[in-house]
Protein backbone atom coordinates (compact mmCIF):
# COMPACT_ATOMS: atom_id res chain seq x y z
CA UNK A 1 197.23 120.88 -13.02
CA UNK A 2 194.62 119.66 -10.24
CA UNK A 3 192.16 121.73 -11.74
CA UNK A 4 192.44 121.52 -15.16
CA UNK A 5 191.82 117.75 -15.06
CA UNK A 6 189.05 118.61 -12.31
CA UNK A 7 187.66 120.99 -15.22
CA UNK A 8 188.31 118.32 -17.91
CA UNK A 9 186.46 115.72 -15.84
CA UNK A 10 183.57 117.69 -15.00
CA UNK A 11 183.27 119.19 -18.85
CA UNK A 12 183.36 114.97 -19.51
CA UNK A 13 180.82 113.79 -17.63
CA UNK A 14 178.70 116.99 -18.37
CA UNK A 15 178.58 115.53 -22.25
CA UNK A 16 178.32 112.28 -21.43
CA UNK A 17 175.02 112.50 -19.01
CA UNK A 18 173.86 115.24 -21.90
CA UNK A 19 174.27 112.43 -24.76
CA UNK A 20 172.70 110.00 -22.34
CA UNK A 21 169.63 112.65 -21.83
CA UNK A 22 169.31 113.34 -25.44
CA UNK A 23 169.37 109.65 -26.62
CA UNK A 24 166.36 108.70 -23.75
CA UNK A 25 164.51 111.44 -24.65
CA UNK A 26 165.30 110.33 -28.73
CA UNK A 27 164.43 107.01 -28.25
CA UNK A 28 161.99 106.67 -25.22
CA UNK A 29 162.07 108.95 -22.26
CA UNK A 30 161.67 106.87 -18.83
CA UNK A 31 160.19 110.19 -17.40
CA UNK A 32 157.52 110.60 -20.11
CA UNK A 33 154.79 108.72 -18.14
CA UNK A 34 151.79 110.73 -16.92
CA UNK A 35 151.71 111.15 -13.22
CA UNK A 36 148.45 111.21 -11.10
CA UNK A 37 149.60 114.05 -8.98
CA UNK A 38 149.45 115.75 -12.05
CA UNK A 39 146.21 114.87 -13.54
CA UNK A 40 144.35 115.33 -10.41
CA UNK A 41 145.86 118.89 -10.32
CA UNK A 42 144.99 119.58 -13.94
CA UNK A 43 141.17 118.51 -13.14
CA UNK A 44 140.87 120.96 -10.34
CA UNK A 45 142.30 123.38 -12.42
CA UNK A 46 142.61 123.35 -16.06
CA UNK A 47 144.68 126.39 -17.10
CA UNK A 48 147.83 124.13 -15.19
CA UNK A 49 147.08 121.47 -17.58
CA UNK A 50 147.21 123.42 -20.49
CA UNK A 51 150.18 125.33 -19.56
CA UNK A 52 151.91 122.23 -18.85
CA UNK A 53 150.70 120.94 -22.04
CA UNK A 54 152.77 123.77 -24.12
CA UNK A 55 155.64 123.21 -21.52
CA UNK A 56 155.90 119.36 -22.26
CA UNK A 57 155.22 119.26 -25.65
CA UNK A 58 157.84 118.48 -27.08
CA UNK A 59 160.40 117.03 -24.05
CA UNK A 60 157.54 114.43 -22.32
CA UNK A 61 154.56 113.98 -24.84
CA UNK A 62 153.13 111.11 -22.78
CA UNK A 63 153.14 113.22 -20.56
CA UNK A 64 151.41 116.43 -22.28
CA UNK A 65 148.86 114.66 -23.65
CA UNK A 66 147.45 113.49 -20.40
CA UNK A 67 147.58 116.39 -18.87
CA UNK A 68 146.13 118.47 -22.06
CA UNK A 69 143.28 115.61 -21.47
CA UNK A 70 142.86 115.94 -17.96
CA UNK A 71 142.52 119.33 -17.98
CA UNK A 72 140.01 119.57 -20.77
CA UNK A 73 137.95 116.80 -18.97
CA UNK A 74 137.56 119.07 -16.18
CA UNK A 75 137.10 122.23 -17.74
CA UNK A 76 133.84 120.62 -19.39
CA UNK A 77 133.14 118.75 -15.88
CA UNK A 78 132.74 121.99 -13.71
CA UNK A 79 131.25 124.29 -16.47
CA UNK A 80 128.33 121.54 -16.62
CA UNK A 81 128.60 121.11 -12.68
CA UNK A 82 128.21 124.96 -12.74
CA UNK A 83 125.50 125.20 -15.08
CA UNK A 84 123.28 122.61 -13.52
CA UNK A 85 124.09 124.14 -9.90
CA UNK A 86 123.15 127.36 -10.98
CA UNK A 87 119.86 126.26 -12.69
CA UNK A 88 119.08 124.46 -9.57
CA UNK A 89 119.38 127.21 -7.47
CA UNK A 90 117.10 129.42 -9.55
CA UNK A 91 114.55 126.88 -9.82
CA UNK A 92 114.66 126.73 -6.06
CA UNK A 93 114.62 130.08 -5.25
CA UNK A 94 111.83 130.48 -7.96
CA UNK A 95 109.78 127.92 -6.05
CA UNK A 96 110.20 128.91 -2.52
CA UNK A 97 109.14 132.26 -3.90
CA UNK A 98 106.27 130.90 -5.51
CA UNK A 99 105.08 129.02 -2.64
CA UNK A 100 105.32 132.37 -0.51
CA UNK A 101 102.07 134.18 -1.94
């Protein structure tokens, strides 16, 4: 008998936290705030932020959103970072060679 009401308990308070889950994440999920642990990791590297973006979606949209964001911020940052490194370079390298003969 122990364990049936140990079974009946534990089935219980399984659907009650579940209800409890479904009706924050109805209403307003506590969790759905974006986190700057996050977004600094989506900067560096983008293809996290967009994978997280099609993993939150729907569960944490706050939460998505930033991190979609974040991630698209920095994709744009380092391909113009790259671009105007890499034409800096070349103009360098064209001008030291320049200046040899």
């Amino acid at each position: 008998k122990i364990i049936y009401i140990s079974i009946f308990l534990i089935t219980f308070n399984m659907k009650i936290s579940y209800n409890s889950c479904r009706e924050n994440t109805a209403n307003t999920n506590e969790l759905d705030e974006p986190s700057t642990g996050i977004n600094v990791l989506c900067f560096f590297i983008p293809v996290i932020g967009l994978t997280l973006y099609f993993a939150w979606k729907s569960m944490y949209p706050k939460k998505a959103k930033a991190a979609l964001k974040v991630a698209l911020i920095g994709f744009l940052t380092w391909t113009v970072l790259s671009v105007v490194l890499r034409l800096s370079i070349d103009f360098i390298v064209y001008w030291m060679i320049s200046n040899m003969y």
